[in-house]
PDB file of N, CA and C in Angstrom:
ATOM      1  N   UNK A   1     -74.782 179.430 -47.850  1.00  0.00           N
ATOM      2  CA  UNK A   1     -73.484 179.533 -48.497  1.00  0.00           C
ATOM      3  C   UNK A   1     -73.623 180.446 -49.729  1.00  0.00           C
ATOM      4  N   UNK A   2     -72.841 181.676 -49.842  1.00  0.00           N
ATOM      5  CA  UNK A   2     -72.929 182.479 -51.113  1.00  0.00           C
ATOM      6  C   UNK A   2     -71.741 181.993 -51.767  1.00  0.00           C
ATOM      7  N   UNK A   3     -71.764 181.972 -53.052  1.00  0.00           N
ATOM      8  CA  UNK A   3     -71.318 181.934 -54.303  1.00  0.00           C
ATOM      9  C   UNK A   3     -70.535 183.313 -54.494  1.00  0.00           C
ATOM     10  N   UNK A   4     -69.257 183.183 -54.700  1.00  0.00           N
ATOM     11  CA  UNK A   4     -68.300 184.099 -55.359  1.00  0.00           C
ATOM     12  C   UNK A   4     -67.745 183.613 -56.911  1.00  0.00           C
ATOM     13  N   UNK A   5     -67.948 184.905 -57.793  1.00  0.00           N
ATOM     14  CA  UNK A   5     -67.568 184.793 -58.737  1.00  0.00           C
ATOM     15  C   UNK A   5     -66.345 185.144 -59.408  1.00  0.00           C
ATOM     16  N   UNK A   6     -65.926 185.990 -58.568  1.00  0.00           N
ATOM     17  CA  UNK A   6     -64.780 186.487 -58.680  1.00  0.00           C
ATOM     18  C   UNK A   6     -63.469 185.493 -59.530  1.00  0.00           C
ATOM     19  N   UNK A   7     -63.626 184.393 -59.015  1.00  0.00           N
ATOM     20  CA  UNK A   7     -62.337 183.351 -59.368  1.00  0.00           C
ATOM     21  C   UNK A   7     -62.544 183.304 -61.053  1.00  0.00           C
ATOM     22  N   UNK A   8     -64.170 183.023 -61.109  1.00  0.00           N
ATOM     23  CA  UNK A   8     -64.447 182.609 -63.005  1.00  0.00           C
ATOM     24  C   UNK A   8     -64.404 183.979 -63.480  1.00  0.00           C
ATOM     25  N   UNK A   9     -64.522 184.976 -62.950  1.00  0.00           N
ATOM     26  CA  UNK A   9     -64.313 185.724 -63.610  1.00  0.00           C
ATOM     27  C   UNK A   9     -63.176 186.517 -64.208  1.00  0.00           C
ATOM     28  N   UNK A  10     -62.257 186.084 -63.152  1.00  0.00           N
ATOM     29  CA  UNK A  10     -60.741 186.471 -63.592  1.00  0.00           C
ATOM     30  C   UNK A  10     -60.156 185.443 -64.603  1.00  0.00           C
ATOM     31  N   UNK A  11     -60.656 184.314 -64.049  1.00  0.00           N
ATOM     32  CA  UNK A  11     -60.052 183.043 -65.036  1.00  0.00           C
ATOM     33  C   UNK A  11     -60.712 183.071 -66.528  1.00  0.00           C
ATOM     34  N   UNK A  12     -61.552 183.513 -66.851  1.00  0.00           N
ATOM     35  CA  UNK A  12     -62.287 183.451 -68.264  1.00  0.00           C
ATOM     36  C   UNK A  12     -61.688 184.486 -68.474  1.00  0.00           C
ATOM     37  N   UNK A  13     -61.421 185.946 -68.231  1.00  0.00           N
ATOM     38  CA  UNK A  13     -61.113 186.937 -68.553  1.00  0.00           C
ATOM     39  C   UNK A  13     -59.867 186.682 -68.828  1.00  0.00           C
ATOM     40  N   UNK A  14     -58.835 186.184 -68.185  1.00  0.00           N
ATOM     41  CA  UNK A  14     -57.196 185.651 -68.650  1.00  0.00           C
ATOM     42  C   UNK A  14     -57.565 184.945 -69.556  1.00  0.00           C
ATOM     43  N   UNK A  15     -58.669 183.650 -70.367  1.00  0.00           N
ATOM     44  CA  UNK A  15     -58.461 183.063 -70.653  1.00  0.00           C
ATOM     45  C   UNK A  15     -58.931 183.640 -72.232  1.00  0.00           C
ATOM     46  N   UNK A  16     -59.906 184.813 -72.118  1.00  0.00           N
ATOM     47  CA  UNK A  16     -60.091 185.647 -73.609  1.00  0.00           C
ATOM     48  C   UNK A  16     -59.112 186.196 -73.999  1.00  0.00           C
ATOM     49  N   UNK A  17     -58.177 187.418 -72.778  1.00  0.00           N
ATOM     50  CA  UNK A  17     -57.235 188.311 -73.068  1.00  0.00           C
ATOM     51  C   UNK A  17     -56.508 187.712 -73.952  1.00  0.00           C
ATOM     52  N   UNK A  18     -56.083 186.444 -73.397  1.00  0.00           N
ATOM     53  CA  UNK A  18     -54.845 185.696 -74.046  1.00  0.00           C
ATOM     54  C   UNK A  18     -55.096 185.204 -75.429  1.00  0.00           C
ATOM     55  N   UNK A  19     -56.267 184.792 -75.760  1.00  0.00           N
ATOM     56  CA  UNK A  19     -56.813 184.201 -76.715  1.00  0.00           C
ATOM     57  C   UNK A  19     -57.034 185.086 -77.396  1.00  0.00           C
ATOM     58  N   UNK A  20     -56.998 186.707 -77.443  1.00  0.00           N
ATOM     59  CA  UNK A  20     -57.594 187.686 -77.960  1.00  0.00           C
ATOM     60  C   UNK A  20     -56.208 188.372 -78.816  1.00  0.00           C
ATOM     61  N   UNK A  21     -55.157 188.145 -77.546  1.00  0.00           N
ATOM     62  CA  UNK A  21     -53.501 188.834 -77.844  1.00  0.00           C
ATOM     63  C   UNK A  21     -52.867 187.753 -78.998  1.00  0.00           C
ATOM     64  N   UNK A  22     -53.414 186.407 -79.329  1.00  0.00           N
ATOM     65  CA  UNK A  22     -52.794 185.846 -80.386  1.00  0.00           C
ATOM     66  C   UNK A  22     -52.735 185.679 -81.379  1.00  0.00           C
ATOM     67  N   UNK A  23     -54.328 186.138 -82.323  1.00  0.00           N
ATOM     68  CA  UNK A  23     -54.133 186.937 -82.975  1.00  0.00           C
ATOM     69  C   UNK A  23     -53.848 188.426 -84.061  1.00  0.00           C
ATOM     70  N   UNK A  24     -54.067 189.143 -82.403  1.00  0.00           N
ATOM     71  CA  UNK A  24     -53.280 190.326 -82.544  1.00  0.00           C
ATOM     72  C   UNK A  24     -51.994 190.465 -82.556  1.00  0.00           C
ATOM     73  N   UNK A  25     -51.336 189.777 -82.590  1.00  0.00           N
ATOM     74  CA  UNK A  25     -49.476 189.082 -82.929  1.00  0.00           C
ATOM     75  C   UNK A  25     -49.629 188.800 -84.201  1.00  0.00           C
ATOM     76  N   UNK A  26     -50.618 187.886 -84.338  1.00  0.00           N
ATOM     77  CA  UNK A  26     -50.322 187.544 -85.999  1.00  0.00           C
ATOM     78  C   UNK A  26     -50.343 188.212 -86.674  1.00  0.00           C
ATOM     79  N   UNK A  27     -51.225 189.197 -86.519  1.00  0.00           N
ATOM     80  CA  UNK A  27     -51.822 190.368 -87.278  1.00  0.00           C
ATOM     81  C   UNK A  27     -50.778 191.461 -87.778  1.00  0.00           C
ATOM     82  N   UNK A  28     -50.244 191.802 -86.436  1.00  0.00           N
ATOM     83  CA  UNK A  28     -49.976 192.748 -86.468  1.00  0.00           C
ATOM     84  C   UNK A  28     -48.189 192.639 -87.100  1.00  0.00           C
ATOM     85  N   UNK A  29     -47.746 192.035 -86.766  1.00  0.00           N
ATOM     86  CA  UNK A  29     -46.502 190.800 -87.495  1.00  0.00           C
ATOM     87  C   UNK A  29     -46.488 191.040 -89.045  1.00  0.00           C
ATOM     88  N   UNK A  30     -47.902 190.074 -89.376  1.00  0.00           N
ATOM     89  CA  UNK A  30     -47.925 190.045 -90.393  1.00  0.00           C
ATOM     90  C   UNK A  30     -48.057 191.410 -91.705  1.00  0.00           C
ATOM     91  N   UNK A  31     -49.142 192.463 -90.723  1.00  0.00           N
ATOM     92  CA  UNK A  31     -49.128 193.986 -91.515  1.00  0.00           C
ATOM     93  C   UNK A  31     -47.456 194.798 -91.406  1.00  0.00           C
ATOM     94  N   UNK A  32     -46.881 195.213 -89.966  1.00  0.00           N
ATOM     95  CA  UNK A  32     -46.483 195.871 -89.478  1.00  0.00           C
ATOM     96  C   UNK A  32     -45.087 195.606 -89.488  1.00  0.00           C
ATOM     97  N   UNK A  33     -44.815 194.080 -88.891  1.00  0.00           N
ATOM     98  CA  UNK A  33     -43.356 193.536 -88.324  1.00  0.00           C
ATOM     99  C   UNK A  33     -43.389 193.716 -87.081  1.00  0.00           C
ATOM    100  N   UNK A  34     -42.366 193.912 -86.700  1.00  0.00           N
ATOM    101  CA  UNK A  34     -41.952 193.764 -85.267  1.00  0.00           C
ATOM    102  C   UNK A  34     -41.688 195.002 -85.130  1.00  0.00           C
ATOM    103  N   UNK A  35     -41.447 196.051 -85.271  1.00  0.00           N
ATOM    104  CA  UNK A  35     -41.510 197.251 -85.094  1.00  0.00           C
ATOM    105  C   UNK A  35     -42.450 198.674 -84.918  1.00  0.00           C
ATOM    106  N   UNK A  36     -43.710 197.806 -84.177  1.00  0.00           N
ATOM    107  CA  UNK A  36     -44.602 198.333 -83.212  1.00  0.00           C
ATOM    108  C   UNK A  36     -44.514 197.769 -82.315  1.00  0.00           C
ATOM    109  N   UNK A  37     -43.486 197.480 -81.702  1.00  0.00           N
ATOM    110  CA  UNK A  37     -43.585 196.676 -80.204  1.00  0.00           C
ATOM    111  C   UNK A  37     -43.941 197.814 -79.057  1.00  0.00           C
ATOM    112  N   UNK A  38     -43.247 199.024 -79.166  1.00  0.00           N
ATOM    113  CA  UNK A  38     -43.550 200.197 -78.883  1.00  0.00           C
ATOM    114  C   UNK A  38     -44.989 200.367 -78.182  1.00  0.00           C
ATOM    115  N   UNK A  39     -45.426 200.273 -79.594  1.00  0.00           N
ATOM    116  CA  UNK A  39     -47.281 200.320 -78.705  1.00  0.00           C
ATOM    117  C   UNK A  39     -47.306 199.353 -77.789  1.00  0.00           C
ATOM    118  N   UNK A  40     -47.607 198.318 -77.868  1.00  0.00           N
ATOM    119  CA  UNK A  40     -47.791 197.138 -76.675  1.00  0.00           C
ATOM    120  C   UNK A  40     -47.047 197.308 -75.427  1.00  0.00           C
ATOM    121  N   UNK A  41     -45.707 197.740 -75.446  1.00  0.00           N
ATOM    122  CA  UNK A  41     -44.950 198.723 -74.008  1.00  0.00           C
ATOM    123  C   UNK A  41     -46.040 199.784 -73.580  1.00  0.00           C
ATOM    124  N   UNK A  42     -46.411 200.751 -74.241  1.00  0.00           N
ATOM    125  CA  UNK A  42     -46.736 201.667 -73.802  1.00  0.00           C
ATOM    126  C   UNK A  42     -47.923 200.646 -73.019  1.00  0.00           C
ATOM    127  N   UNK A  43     -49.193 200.608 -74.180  1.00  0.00           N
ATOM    128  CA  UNK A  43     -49.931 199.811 -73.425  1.00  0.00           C
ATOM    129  C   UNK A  43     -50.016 198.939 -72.092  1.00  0.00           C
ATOM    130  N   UNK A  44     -49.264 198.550 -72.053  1.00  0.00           N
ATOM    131  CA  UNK A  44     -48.951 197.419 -71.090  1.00  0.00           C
ATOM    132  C   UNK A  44     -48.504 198.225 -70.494  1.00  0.00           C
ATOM    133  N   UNK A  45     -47.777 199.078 -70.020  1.00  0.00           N
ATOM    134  CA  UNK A  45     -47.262 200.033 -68.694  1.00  0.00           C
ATOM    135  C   UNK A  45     -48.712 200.566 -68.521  1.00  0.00           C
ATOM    136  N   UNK A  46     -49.535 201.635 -69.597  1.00  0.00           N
ATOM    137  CA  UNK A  46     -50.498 201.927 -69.126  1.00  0.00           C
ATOM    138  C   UNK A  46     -51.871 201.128 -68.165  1.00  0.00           C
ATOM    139  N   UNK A  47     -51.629 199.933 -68.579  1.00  0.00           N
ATOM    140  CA  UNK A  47     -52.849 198.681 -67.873  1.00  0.00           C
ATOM    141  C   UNK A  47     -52.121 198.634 -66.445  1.00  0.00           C
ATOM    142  N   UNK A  48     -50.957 198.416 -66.567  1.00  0.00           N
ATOM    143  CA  UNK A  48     -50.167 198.094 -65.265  1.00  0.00           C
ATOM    144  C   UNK A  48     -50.470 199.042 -63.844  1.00  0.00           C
ATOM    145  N   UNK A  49     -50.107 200.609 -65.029  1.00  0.00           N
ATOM    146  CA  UNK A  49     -50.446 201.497 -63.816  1.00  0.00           C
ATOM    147  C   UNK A  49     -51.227 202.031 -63.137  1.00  0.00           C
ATOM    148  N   UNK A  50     -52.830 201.292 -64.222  1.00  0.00           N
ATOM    149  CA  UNK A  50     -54.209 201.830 -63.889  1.00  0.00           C
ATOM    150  C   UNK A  50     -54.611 200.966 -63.300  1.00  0.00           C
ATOM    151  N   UNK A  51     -53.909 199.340 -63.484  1.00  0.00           N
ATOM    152  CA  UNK A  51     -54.142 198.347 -62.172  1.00  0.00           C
ATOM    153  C   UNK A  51     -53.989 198.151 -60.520  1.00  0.00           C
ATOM    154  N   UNK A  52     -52.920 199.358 -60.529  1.00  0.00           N
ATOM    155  CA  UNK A  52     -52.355 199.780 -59.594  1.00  0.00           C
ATOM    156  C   UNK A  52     -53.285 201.151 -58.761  1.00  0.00           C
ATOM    157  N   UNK A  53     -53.862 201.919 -59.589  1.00  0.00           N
ATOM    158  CA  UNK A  53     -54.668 202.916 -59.149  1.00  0.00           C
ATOM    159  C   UNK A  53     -56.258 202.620 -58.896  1.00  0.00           C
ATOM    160  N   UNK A  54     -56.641 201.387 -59.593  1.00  0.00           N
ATOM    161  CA  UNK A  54     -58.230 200.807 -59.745  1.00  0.00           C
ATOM    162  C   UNK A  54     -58.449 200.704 -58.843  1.00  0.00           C
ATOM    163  N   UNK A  55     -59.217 200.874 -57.860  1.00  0.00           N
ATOM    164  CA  UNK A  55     -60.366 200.565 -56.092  1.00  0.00           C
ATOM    165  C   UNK A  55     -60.834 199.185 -56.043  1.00  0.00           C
ATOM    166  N   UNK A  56     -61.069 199.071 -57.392  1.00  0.00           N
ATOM    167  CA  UNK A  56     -61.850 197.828 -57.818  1.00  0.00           C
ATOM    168  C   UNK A  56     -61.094 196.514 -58.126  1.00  0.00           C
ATOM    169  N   UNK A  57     -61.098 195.775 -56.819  1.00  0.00           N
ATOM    170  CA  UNK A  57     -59.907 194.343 -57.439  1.00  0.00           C
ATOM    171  C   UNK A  57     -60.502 193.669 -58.334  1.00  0.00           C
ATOM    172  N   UNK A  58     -61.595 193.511 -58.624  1.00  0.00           N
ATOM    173  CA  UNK A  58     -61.929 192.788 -60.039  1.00  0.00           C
ATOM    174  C   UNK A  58     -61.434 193.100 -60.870  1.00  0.00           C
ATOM    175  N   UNK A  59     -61.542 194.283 -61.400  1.00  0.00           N
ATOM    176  CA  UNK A  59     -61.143 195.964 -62.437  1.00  0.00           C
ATOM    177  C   UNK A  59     -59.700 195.342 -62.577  1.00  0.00           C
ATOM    178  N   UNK A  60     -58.956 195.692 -61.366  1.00  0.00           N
ATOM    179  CA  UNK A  60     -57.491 195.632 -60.752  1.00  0.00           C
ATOM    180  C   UNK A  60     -57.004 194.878 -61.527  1.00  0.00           C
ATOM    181  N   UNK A  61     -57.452 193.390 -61.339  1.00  0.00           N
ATOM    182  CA  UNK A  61     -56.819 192.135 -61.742  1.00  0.00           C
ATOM    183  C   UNK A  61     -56.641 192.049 -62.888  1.00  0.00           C
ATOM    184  N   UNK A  62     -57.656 192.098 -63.366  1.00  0.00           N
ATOM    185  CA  UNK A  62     -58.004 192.149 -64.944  1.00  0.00           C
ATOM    186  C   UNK A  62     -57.027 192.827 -65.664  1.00  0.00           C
ATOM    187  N   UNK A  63     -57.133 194.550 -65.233  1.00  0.00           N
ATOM    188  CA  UNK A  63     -56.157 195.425 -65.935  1.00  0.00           C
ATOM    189  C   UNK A  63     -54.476 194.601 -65.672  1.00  0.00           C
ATOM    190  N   UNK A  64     -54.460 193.936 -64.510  1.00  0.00           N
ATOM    191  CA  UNK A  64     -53.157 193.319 -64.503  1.00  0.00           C
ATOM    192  C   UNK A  64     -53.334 192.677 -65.603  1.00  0.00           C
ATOM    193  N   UNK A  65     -53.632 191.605 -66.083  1.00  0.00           N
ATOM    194  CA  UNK A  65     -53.734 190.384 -66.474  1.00  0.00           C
ATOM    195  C   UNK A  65     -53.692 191.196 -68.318  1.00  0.00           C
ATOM    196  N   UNK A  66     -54.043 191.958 -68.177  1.00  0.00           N
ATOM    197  CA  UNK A  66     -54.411 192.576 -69.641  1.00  0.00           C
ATOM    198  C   UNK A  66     -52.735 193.467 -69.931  1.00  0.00           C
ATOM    199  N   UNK A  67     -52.287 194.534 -69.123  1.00  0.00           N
ATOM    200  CA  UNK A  67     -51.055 194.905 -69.178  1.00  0.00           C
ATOM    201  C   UNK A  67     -49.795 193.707 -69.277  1.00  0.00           C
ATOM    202  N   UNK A  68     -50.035 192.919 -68.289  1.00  0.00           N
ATOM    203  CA  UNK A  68     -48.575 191.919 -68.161  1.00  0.00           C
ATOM    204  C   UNK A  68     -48.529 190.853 -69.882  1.00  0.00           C
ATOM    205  N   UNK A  69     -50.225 190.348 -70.572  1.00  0.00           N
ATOM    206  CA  UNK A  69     -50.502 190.094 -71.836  1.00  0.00           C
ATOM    207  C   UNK A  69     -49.902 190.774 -72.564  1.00  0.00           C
ATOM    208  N   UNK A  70     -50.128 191.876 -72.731  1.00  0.00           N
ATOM    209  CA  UNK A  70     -49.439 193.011 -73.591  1.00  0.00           C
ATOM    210  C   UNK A  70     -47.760 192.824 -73.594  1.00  0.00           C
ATOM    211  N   UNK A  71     -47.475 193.463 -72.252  1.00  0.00           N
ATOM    212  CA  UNK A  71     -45.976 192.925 -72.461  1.00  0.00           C
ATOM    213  C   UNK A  71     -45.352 191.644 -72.975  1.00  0.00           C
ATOM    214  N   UNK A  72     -46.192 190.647 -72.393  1.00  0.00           N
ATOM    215  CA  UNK A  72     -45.544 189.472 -73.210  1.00  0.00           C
ATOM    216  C   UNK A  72     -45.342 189.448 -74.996  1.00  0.00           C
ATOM    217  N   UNK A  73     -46.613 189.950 -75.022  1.00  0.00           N
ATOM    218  CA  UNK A  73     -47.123 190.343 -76.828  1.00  0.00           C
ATOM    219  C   UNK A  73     -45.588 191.113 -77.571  1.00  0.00           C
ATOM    220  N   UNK A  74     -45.008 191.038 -76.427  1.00  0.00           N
ATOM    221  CA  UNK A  74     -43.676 192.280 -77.133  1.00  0.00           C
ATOM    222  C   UNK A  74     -42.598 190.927 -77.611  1.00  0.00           C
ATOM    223  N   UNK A  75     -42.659 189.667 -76.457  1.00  0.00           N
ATOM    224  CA  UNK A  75     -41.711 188.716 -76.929  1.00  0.00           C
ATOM    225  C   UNK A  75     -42.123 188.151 -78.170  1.00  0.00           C
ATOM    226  N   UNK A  76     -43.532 187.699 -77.900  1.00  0.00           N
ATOM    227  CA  UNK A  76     -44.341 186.902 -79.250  1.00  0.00           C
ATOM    228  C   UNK A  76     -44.179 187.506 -80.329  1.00  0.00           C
ATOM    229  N   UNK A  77     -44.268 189.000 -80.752  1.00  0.00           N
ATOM    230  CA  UNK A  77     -44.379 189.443 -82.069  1.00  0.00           C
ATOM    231  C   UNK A  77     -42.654 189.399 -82.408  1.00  0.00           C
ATOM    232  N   UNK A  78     -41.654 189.310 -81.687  1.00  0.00           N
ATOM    233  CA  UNK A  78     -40.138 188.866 -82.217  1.00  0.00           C
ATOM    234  C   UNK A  78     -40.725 187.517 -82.112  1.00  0.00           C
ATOM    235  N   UNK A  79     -40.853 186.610 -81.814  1.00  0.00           N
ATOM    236  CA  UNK A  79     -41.030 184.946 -81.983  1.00  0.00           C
ATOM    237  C   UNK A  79     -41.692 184.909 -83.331  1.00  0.00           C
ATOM    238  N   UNK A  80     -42.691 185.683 -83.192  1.00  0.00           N
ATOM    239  CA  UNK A  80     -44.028 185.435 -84.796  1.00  0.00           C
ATOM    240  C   UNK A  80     -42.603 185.520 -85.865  1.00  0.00           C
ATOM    241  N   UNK A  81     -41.877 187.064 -86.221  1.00  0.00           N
ATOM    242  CA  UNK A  81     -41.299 187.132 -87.118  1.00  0.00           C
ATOM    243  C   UNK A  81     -40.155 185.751 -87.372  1.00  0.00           C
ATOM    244  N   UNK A  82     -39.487 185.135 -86.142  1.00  0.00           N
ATOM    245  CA  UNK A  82     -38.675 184.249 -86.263  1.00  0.00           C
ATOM    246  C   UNK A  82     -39.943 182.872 -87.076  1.00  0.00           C
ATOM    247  N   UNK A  83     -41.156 182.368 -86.602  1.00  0.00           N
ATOM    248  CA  UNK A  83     -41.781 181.242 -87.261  1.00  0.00           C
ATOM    249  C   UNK A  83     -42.431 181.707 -88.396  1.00  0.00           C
ATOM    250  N   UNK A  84     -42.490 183.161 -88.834  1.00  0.00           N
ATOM    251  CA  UNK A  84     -42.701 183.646 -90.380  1.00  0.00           C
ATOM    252  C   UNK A  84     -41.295 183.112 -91.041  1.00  0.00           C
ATOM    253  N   UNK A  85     -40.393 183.053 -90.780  1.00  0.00           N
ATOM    254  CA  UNK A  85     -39.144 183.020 -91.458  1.00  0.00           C
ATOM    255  C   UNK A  85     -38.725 181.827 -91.486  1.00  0.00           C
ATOM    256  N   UNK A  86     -39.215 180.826 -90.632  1.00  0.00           N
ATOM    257  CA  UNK A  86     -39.241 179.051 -90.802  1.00  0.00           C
ATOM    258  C   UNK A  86     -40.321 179.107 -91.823  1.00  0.00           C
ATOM    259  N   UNK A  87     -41.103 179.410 -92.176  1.00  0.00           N
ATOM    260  CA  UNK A  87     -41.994 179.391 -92.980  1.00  0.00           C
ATOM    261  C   UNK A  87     -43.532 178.592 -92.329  1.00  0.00           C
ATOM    262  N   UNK A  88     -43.483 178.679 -90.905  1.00  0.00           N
ATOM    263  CA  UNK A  88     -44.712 178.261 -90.532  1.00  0.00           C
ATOM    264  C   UNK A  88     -45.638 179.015 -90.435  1.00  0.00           C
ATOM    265  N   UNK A  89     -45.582 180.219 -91.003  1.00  0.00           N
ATOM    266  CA  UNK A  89     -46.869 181.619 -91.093  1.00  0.00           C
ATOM    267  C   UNK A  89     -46.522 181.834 -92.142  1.00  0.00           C
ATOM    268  N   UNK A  90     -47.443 182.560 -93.052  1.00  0.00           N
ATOM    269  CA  UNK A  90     -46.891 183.154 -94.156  1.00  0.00           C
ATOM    270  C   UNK A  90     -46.646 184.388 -94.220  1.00  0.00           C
ATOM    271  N   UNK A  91     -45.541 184.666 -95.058  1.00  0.00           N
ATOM    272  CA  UNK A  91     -44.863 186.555 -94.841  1.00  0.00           C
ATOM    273  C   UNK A  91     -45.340 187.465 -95.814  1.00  0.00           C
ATOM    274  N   UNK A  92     -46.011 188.319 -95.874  1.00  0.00           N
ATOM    275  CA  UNK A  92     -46.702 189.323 -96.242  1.00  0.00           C
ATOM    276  C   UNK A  92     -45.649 189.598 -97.692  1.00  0.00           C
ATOM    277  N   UNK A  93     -46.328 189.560 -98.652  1.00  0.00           N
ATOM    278  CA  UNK A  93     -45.349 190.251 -99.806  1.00  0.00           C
ATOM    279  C   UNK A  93     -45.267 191.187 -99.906  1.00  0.00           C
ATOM    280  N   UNK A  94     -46.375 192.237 -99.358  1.00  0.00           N
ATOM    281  CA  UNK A  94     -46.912 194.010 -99.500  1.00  0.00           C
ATOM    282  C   UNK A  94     -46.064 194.258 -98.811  1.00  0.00           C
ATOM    283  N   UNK A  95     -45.344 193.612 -97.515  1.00  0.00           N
ATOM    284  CA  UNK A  95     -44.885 194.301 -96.174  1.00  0.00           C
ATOM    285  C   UNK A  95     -43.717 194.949 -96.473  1.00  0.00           C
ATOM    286  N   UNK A  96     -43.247 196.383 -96.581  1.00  0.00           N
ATOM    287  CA  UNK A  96     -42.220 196.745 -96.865  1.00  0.00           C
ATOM    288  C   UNK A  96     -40.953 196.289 -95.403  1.00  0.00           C
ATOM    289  N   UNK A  97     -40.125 195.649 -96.043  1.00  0.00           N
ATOM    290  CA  UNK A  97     -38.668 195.577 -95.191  1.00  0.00           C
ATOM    291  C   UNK A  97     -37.864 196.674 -94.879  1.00  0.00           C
TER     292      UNK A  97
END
């Protein structure tokens, strides 16, 4: 019986991406605002479409899993600014409005 890894490897890899994209929301929220969402579109189309061109379904998946992250990252960083403004993050005083 051989052993495929494939499954842990997609599943740990979703399970960094994601863990990796949250606080790059905060971050970027907190420097920037919500008005680099821009990048994370681009990004995320770019993962999407190189997921689509990759040979490699490991590669493939991943780049999915990493593009469709990204896009979500576009709802979260409008959500971040809405729980900066409940006051459950704190709001940058430097950050020009």
């Amino acid at each position: 019986m051989a052993l495929t890894f494939n499954g842990l490897i997609i599943g740990l890899s979703a399970f960094l991406i994601i863990g990796i994209f949250h606080p790059i929301v905060i971050k970027t929220e907190y420097y920037f605002g919500k008005r680099v969402w821009p990048i994370f579109l681009v990004f995320g189309l770019v993962c999407i479409l190189a997921s689509l061109l990759v040979t490699i379904n490991l590669l493939s998946t991943i780049l999915g899993i990493l593009g469709f992250s990204s896009l979500w990252s576009i709802h979260e960083i409008i959500e971040q600014e809405q729980r900066v403004l409940k006051g459950w993050f704190p709001a940058n005083p430097n950050k020009k409005k």
